[in-house]
N, C-alpha and C. Protein backbone atom coordinates (compact mmCIF):
# COMPACT_ATOMS: atom_id res chain seq x y z
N UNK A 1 38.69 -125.81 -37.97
CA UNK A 1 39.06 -124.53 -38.52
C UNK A 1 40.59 -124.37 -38.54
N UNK A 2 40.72 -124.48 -37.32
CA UNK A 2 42.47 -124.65 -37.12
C UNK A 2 43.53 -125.43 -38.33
N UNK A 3 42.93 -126.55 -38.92
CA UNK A 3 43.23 -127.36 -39.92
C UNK A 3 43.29 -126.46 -41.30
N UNK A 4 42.12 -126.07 -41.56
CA UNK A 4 42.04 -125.05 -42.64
C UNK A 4 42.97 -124.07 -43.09
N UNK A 5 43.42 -123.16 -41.29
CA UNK A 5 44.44 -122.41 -41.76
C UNK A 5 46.17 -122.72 -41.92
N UNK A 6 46.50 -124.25 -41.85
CA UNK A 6 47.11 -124.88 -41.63
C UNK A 6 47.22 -125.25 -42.90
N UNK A 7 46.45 -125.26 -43.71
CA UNK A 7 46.29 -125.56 -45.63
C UNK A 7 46.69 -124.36 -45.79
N UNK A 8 45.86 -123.17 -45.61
CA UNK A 8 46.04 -121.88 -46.34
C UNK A 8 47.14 -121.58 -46.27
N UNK A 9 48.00 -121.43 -45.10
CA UNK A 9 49.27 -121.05 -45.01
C UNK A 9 50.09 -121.27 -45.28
N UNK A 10 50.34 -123.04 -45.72
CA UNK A 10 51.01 -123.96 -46.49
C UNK A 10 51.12 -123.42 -47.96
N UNK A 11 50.13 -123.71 -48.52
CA UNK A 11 49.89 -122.71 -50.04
C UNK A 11 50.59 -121.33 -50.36
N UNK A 12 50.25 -120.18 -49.08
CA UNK A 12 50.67 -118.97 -49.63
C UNK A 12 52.17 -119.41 -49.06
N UNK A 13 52.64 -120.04 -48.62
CA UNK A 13 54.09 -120.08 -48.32
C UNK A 13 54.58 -120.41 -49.67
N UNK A 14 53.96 -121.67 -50.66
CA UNK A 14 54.51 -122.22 -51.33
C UNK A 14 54.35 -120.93 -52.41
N UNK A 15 53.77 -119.90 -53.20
CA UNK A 15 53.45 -119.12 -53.81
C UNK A 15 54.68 -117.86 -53.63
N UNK A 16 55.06 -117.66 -52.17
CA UNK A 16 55.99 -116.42 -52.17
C UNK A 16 57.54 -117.06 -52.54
N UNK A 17 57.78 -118.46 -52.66
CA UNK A 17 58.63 -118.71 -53.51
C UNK A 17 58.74 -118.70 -54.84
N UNK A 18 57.92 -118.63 -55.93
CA UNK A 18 58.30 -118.00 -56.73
C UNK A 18 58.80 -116.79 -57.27
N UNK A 19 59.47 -117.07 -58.54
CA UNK A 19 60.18 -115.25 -58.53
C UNK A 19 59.54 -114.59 -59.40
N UNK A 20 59.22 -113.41 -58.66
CA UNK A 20 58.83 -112.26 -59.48
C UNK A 20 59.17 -111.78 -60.95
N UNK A 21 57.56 -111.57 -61.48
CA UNK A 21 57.27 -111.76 -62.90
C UNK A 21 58.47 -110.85 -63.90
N UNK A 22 58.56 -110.02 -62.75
CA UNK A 22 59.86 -109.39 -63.55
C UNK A 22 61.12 -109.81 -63.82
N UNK A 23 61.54 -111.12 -63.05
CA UNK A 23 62.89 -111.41 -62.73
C UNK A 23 62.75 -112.18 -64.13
N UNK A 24 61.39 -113.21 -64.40
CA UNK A 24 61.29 -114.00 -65.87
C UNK A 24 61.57 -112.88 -66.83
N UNK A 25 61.02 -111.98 -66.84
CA UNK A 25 60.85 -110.87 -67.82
C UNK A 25 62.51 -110.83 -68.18
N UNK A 26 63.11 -110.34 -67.18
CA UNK A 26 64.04 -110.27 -67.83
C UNK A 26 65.29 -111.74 -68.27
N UNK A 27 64.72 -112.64 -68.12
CA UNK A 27 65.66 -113.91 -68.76
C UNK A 27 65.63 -114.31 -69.71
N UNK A 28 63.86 -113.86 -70.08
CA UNK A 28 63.20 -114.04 -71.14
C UNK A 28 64.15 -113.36 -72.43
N UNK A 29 64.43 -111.85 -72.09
CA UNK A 29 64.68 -110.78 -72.97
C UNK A 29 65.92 -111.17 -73.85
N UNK A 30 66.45 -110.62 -75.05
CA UNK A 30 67.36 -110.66 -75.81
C UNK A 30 68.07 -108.98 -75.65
N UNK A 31 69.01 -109.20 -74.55
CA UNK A 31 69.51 -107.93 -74.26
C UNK A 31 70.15 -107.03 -75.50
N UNK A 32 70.10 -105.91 -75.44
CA UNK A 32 70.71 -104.66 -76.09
C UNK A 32 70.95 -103.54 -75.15
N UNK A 33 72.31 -104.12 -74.96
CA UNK A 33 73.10 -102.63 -73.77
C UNK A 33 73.34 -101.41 -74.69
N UNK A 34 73.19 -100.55 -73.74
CA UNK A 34 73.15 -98.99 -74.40
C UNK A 34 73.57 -98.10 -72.99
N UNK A 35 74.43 -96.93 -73.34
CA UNK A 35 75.21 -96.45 -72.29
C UNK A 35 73.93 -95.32 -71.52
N UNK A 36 73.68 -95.56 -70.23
CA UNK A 36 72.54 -94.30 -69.84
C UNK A 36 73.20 -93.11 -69.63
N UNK A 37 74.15 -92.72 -69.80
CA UNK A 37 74.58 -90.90 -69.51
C UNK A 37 76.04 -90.96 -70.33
N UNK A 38 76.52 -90.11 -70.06
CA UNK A 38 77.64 -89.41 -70.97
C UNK A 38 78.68 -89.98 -70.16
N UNK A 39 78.86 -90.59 -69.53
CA UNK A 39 80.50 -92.00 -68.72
C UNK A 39 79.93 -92.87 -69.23
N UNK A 40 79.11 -93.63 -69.33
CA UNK A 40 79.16 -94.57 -70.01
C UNK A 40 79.41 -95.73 -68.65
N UNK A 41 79.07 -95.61 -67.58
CA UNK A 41 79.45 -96.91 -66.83
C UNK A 41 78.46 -97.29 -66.41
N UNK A 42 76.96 -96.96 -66.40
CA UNK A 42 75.84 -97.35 -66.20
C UNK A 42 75.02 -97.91 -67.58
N UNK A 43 74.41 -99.27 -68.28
CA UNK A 43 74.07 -99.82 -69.41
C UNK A 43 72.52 -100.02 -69.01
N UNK A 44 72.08 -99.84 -70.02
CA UNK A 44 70.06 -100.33 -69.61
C UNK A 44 69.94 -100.85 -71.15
N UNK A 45 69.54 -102.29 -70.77
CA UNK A 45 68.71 -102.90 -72.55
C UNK A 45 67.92 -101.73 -72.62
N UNK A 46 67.72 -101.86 -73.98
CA UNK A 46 66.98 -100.74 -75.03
C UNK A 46 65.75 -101.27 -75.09
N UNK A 47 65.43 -103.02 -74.80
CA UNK A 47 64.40 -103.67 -74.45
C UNK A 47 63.35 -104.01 -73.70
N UNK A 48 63.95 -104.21 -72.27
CA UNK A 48 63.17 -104.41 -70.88
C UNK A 48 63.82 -103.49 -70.06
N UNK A 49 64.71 -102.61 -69.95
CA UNK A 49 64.82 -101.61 -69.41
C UNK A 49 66.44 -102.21 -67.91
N UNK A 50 67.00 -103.36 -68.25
CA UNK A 50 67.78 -103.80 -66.95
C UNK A 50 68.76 -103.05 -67.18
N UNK A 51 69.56 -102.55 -65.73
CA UNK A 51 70.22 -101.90 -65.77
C UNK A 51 71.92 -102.84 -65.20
N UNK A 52 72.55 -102.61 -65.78
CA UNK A 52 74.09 -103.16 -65.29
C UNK A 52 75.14 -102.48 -65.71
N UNK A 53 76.58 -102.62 -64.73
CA UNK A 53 76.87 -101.68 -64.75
C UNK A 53 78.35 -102.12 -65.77
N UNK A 54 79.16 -101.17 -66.23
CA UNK A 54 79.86 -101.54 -67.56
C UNK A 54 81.15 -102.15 -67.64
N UNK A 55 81.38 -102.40 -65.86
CA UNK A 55 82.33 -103.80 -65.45
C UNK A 55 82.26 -105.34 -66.14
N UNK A 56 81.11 -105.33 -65.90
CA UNK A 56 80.30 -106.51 -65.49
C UNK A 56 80.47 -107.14 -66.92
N UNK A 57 80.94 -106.30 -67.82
CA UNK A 57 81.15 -106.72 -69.22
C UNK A 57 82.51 -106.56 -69.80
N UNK A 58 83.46 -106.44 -68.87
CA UNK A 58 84.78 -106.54 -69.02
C UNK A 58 85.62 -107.96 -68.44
């Protein structure tokens, strides 16, 4: 039995290294920044919704 959980645990270890379906989601995407409030220093694609901020593009 001991052996068994010695597989299982192996497995879900190897599983929580992948990255979250969202992180693909957004690599996947063809961004379109758009300003979220009236400064303008916060950007969210018009697409998948990522948010960055309006340095990051200077």
């Amino acid at each position: 039995m001991y052996i068994v959980e010695l597989i299982l645990g192996a497995l879900k270890k190897k599983k929580k290294n992948l990255p979250p379906p969202e992180l693909e989601e957004f690599t996947r995407c063809e961004h379109v920044f758009m300003p979220v409030d009236s400064t303008g220093e916060m950007l969210a694609c018009a697409n998948c919704g990522l948010l960055k901020h309006r340095d990051m593009f200077s």
